[in-house]
C-alpha atoms as a PDB file:
ATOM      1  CA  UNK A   1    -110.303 -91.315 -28.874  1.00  0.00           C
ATOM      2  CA  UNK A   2    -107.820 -88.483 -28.791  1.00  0.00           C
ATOM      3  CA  UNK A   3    -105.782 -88.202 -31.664  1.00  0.00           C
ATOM      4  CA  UNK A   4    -102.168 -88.295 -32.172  1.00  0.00           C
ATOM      5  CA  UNK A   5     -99.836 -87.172 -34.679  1.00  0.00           C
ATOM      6  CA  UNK A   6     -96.244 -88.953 -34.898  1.00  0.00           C
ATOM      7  CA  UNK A   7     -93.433 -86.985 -36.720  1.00  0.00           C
ATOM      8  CA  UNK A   8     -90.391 -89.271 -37.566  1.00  0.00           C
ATOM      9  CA  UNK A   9     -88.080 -90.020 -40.504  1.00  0.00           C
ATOM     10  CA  UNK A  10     -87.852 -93.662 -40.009  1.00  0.00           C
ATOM     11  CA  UNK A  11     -90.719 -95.670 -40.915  1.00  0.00           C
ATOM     12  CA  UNK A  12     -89.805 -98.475 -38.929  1.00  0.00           C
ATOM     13  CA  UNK A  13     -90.260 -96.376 -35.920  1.00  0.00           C
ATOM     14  CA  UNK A  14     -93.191 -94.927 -37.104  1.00  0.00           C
ATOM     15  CA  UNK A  15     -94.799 -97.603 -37.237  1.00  0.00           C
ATOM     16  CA  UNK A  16     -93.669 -98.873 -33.960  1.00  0.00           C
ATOM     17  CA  UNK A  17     -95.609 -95.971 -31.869  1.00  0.00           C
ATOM     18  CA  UNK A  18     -98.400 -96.499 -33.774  1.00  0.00           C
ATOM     19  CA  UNK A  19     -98.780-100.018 -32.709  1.00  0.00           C
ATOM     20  CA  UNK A  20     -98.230 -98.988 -29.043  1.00  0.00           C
ATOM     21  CA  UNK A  21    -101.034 -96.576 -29.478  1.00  0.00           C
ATOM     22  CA  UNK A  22    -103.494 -97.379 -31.312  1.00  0.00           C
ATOM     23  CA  UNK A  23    -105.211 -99.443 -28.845  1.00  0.00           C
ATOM     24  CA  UNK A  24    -106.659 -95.973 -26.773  1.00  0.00           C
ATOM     25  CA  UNK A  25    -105.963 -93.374 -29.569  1.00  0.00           C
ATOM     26  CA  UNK A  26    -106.146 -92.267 -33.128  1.00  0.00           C
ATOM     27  CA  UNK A  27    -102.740 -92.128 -34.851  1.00  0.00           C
ATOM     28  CA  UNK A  28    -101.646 -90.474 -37.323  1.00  0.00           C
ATOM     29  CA  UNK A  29     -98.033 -90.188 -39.358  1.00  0.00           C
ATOM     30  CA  UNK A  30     -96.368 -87.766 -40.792  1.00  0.00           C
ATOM     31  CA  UNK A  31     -92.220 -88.120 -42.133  1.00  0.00           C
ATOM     32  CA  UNK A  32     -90.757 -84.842 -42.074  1.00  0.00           C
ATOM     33  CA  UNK A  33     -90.780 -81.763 -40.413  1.00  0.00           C
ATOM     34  CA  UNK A  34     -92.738 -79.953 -42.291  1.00  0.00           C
ATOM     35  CA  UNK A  35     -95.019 -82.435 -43.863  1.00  0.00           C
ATOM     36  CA  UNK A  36     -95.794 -82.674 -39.906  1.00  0.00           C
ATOM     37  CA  UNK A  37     -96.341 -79.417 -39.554  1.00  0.00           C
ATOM     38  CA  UNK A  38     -98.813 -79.322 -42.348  1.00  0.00           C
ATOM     39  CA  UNK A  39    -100.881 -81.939 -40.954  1.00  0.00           C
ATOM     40  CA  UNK A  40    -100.773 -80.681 -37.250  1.00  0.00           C
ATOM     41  CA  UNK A  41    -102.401 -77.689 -38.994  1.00  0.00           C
ATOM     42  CA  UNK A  42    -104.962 -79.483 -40.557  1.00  0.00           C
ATOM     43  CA  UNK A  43    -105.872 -82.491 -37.952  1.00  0.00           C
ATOM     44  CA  UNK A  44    -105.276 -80.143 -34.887  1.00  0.00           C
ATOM     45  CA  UNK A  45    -104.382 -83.257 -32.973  1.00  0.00           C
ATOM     46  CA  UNK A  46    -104.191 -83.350 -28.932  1.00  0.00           C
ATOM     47  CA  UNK A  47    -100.709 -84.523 -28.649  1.00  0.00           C
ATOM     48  CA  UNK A  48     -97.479 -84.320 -30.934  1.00  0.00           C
ATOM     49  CA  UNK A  49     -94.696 -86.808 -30.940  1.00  0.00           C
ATOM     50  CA  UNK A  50     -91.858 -85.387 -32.964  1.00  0.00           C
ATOM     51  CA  UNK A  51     -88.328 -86.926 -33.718  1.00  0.00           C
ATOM     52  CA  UNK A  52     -85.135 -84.408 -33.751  1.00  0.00           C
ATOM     53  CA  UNK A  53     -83.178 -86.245 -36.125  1.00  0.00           C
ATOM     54  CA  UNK A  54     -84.906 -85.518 -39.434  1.00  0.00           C
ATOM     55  CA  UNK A  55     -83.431 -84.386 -43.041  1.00  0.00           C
ATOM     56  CA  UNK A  56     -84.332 -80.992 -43.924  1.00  0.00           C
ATOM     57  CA  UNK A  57     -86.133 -79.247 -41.069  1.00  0.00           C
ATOM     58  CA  UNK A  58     -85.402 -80.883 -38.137  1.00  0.00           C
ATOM     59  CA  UNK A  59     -87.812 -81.139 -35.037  1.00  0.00           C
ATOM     60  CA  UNK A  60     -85.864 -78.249 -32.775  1.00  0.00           C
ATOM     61  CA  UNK A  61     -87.284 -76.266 -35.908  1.00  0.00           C
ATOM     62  CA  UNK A  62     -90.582 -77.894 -36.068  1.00  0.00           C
ATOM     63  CA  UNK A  63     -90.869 -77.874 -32.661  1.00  0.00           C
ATOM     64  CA  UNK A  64     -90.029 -73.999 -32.539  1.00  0.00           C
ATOM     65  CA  UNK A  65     -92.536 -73.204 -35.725  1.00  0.00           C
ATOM     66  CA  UNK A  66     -95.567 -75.203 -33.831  1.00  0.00           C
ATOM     67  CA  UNK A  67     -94.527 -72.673 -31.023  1.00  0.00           C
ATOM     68  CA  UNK A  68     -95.134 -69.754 -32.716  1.00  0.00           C
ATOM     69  CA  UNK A  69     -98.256 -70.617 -34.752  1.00  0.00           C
ATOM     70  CA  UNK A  70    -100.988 -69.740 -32.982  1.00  0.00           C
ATOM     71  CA  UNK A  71    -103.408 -72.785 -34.517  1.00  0.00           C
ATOM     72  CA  UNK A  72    -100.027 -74.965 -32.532  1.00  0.00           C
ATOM     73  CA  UNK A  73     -99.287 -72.934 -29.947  1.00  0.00           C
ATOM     74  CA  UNK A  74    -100.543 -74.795 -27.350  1.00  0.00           C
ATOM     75  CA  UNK A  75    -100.602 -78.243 -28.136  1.00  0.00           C
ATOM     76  CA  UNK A  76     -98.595 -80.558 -26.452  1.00  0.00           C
ATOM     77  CA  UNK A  77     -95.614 -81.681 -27.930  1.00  0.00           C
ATOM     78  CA  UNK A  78     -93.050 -84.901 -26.766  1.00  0.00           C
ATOM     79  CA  UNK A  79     -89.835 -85.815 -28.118  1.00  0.00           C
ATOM     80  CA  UNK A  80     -89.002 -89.092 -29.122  1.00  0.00           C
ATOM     81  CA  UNK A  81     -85.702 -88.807 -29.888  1.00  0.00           C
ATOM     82  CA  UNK A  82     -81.843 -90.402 -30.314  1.00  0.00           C
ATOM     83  CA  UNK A  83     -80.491 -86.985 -28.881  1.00  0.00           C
ATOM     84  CA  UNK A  84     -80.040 -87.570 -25.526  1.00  0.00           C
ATOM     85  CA  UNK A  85     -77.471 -85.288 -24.360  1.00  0.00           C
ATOM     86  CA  UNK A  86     -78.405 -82.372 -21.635  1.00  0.00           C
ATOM     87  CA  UNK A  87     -77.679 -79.800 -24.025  1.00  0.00           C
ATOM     88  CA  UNK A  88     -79.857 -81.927 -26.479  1.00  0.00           C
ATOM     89  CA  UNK A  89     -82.810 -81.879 -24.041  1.00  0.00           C
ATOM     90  CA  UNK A  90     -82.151 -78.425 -23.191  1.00  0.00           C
ATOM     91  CA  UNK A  91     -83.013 -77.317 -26.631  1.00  0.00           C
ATOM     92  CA  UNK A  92     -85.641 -79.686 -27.102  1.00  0.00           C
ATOM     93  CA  UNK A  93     -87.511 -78.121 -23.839  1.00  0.00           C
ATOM     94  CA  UNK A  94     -86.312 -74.094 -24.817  1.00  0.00           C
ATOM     95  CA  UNK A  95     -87.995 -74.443 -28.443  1.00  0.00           C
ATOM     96  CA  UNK A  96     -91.153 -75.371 -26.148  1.00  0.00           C
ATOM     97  CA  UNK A  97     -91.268 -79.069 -25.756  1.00  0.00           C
ATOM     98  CA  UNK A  98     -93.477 -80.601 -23.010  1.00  0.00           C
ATOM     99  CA  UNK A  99     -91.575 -83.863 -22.706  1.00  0.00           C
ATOM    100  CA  UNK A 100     -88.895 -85.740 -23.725  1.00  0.00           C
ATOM    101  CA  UNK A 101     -87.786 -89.330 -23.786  1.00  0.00           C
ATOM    102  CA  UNK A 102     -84.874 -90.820 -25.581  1.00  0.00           C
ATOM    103  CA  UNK A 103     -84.329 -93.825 -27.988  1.00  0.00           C
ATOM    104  CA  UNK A 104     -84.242 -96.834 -27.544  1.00  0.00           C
ATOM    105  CA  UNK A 105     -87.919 -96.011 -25.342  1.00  0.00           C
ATOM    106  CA  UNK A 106     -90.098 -98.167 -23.491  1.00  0.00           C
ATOM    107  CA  UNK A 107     -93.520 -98.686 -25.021  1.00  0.00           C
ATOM    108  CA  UNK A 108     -94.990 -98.866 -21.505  1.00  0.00           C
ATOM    109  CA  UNK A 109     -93.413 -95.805 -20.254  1.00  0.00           C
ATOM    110  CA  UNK A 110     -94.113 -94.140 -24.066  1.00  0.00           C
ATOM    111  CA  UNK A 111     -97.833 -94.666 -23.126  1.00  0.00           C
ATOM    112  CA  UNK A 112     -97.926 -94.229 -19.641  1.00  0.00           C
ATOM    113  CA  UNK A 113     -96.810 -90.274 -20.743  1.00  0.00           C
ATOM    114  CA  UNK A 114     -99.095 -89.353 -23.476  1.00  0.00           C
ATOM    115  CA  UNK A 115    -101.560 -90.689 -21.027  1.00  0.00           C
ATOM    116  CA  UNK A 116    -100.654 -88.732 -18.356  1.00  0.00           C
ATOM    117  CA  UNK A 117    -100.256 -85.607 -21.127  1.00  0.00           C
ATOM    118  CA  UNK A 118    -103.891 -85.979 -22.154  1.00  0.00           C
ATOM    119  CA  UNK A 119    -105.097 -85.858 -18.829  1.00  0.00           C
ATOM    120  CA  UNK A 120    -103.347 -82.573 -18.045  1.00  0.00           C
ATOM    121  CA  UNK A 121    -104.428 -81.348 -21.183  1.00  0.00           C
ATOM    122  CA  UNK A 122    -108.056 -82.283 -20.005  1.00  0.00           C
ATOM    123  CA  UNK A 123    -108.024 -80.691 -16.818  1.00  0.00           C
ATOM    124  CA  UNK A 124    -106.956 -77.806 -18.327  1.00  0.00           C
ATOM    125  CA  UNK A 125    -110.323 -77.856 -20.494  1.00  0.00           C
ATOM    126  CA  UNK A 126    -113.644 -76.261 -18.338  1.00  0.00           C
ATOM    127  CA  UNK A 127    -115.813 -78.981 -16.606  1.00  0.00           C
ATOM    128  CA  UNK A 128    -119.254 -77.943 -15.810  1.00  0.00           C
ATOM    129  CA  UNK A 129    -119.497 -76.694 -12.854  1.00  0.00           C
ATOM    130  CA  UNK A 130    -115.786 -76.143 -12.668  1.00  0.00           C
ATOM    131  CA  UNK A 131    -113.771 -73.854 -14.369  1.00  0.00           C
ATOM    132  CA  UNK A 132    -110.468 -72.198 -13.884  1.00  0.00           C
ATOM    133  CA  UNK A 133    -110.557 -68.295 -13.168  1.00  0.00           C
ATOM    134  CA  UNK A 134    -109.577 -65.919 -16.427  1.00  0.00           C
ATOM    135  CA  UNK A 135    -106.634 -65.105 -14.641  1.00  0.00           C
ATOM    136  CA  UNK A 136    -105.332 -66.281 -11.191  1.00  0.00           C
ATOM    137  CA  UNK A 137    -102.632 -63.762  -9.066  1.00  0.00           C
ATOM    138  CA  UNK A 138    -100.066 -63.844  -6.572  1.00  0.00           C
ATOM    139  CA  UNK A 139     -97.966 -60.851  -5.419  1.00  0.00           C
ATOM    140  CA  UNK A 140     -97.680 -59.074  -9.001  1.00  0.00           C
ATOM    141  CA  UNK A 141     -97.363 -62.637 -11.207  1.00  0.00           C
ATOM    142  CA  UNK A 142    -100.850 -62.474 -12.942  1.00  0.00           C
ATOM    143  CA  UNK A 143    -101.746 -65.481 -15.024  1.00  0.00           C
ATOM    144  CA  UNK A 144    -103.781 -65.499 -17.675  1.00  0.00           C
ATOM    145  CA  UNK A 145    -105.830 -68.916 -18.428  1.00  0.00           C
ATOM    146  CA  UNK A 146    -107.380 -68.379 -21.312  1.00  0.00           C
ATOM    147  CA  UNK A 147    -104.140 -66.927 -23.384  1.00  0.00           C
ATOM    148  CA  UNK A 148    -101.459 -68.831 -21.539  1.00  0.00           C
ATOM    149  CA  UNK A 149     -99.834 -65.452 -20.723  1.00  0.00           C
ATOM    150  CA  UNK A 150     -97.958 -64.267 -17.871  1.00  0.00           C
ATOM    151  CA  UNK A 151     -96.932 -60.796 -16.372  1.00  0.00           C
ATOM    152  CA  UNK A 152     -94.828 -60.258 -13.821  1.00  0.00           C
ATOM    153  CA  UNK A 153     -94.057 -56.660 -13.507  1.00  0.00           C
ATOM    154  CA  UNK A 154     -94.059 -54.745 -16.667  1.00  0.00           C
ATOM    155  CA  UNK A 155     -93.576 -58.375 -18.743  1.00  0.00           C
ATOM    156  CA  UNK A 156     -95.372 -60.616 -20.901  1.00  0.00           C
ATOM    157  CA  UNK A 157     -94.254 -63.303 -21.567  1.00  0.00           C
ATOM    158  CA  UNK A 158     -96.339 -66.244 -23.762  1.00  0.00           C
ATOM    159  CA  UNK A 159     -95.886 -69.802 -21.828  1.00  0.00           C
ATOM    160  CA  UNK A 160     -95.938 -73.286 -22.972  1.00  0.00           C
ATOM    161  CA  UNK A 161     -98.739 -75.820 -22.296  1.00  0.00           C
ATOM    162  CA  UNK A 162     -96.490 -77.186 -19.364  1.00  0.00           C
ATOM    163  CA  UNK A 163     -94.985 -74.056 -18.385  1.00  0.00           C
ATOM    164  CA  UNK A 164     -98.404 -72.616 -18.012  1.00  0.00           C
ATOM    165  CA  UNK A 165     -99.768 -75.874 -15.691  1.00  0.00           C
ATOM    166  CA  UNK A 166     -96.490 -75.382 -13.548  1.00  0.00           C
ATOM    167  CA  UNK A 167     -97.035 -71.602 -13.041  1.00  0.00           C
ATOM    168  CA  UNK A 168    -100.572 -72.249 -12.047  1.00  0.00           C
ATOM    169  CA  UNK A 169    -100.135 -74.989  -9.696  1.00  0.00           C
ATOM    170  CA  UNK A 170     -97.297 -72.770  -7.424  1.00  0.00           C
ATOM    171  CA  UNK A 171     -99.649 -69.621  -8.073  1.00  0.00           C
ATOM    172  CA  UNK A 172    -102.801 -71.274  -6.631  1.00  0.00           C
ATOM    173  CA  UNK A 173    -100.547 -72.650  -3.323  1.00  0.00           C
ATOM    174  CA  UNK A 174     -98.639 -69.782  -2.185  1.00  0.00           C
ATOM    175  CA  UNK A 175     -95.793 -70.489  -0.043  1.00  0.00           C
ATOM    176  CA  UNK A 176     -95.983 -74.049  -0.186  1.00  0.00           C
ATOM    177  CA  UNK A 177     -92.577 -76.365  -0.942  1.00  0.00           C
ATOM    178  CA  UNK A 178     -92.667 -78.639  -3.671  1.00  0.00           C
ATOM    179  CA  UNK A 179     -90.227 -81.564  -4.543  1.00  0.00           C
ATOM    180  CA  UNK A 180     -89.153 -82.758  -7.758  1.00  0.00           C
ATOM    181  CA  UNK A 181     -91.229 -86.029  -7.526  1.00  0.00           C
ATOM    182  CA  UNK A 182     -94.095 -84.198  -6.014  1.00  0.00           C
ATOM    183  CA  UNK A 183     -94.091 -82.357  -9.293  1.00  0.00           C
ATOM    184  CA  UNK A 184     -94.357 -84.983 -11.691  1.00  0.00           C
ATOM    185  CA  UNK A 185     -96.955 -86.261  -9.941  1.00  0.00           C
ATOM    186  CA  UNK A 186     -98.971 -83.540  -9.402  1.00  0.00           C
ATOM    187  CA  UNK A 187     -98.213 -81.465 -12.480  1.00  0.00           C
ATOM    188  CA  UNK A 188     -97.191 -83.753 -15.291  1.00  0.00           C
ATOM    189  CA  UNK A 189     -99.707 -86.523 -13.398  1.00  0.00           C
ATOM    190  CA  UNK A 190     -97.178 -88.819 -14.062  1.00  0.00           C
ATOM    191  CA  UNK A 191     -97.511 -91.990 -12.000  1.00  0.00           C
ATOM    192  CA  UNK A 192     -94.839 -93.085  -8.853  1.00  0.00           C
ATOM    193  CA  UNK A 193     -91.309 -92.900 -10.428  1.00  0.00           C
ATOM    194  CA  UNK A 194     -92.128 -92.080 -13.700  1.00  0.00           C
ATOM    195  CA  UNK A 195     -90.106 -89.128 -15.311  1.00  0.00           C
ATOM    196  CA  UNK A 196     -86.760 -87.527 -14.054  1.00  0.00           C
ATOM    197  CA  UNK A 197     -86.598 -84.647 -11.736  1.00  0.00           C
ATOM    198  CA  UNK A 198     -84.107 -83.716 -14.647  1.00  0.00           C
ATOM    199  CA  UNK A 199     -87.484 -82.741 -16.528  1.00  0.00           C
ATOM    200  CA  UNK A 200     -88.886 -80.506 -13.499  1.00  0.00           C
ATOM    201  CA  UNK A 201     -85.310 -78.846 -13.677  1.00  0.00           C
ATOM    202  CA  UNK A 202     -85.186 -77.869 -17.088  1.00  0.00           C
ATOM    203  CA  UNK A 203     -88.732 -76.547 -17.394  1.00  0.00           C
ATOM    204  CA  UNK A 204     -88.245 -74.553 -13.422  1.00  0.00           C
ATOM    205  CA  UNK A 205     -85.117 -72.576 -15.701  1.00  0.00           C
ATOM    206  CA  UNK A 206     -87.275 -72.023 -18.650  1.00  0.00           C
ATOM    207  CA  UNK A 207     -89.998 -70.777 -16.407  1.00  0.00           C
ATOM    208  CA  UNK A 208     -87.370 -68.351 -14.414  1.00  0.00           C
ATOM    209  CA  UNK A 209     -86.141 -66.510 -17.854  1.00  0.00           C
ATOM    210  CA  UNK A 210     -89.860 -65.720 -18.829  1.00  0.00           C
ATOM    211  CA  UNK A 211     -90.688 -64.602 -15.374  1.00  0.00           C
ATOM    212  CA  UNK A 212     -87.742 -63.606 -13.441  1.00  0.00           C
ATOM    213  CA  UNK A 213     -85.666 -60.207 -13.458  1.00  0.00           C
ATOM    214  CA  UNK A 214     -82.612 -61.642 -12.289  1.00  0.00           C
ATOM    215  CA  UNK A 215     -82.526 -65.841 -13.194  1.00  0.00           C
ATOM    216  CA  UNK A 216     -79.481 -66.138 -10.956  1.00  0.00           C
ATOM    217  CA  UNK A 217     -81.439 -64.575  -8.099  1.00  0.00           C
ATOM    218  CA  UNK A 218     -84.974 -65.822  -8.690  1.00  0.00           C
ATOM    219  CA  UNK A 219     -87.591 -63.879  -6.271  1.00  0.00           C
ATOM    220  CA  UNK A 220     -90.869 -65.298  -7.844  1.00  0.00           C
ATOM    221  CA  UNK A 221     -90.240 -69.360  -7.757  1.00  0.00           C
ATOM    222  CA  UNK A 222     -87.338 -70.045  -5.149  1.00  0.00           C
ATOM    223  CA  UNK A 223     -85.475 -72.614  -4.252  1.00  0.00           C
ATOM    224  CA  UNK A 224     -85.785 -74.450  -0.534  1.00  0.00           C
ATOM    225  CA  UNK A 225     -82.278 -76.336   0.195  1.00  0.00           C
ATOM    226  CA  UNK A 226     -82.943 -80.359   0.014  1.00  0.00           C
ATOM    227  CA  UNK A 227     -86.613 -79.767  -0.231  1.00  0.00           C
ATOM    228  CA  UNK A 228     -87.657 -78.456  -3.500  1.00  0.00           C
ATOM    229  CA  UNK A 229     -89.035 -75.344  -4.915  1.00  0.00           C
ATOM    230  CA  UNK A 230     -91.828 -72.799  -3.532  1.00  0.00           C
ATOM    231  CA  UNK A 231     -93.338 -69.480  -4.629  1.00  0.00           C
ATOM    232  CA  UNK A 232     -92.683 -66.600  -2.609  1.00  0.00           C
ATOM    233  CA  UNK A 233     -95.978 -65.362  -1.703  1.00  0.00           C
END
């Protein structure tokens, strides 16, 4: 069973996401920022749910220290969180967040995500007889698979679990128009509406200011009027 670590201040809560997933998964809890961090170090678990709200270090810092630790770097991470303001998911999602859902949540749609998380992560992992190229090109954007790196031009840039599945699915269809909802779907795997195109939004901006020159005039990942977004070929 894949194992999960939940990071929240309230036991109460705690202890609520444990009983909606420990049916399918191992869970483990953690009440603070950093004793999370401590045990995300030591269990290296496949998924993260972290709270925002949290005395001390909150999980915008957690979240951001995960980020840069390179045992962390890429393991997904979802907030579960009262903060549900744009600016509030914003943050969550620039300190490298994969997901986000707000309190009071839905246990249904609470699983329905991490399942559709540990899939992605999965198919991100080599199956025999199928496995992803090192690195996978279009134009001058050159992917890297195994470090989760992109260059465009003369940049590097280091991309986040999600960021990295989003690049590579417009990178390996050139040219091709993507909506919102076709994204969650075929990105975050999420099922028929599931997740907001809010979500695609916010991680299509982060993905612009690693990649882009100009994020006001975007020339890599473009957007098509009433239709969605594409890379330029």
């Amino acid at each position: 069973m894949a194992r999960i670590l939940v990071v929240d201040d309230d036991v109460d809560v705690a202890k609520t996401i444990e009983n909606t997933l420990r049916r399918n998964h191992t869970v483990f809890l953690a009440f603070s920022g950093v004793q999370g961090i401590q045990q995300a170090r030591q269990l290296k678990p496949d998924a993260i749910i972290l709270d925002v709200i949290m005395p001390g270090m909150d999980g915008f810092e957690a979240c951001q220290r995960m980020r840069d630790d390179p045992l962390l770097a890429q393991t997904p991470i979802l907030f579960l969180t009262a903060k549900g303001r744009t600016e509030d998911r914003i943050q969550g999602f620039h300190v490298g967040a994969d997901d986000y859902i707000t309190k009071p949540f839905s246990p249904q749609e609470l699983s329905l995500r991490i399942q559709a998380i540990l899939r992605r992560v999965g198919s991100a992992q080599p199956e025999q007889g199928k496995k992803r190229p090192d690195v996978v090109q279009a134009g001058d954007l050159r992917l890297n698979c195994k470090t989760f790196e992109v260059q465009a031009g003369e940049r590097t840039s280091l991309l986040t679990p999600i960021e990295f599945e989003l690049l590579y699915h417009f990178i390996t269809h050139p040219g091709e128009v993507f909506s919102t909802h076709q994204l969650l779907q075929e990105v975050w795997d999420y099922p028929t509406d599931t997740g907001s195109p809010d979500l695609v939004r916010m991680h299509i901006r982060n993905l612009r200011a690693k990649i882009e020159p100009d994020v006001k005039n975007p020339t890599y990942i473009v957007t098509v009027s009433r239709h969605g977004y594409s890379l330029r070929p």
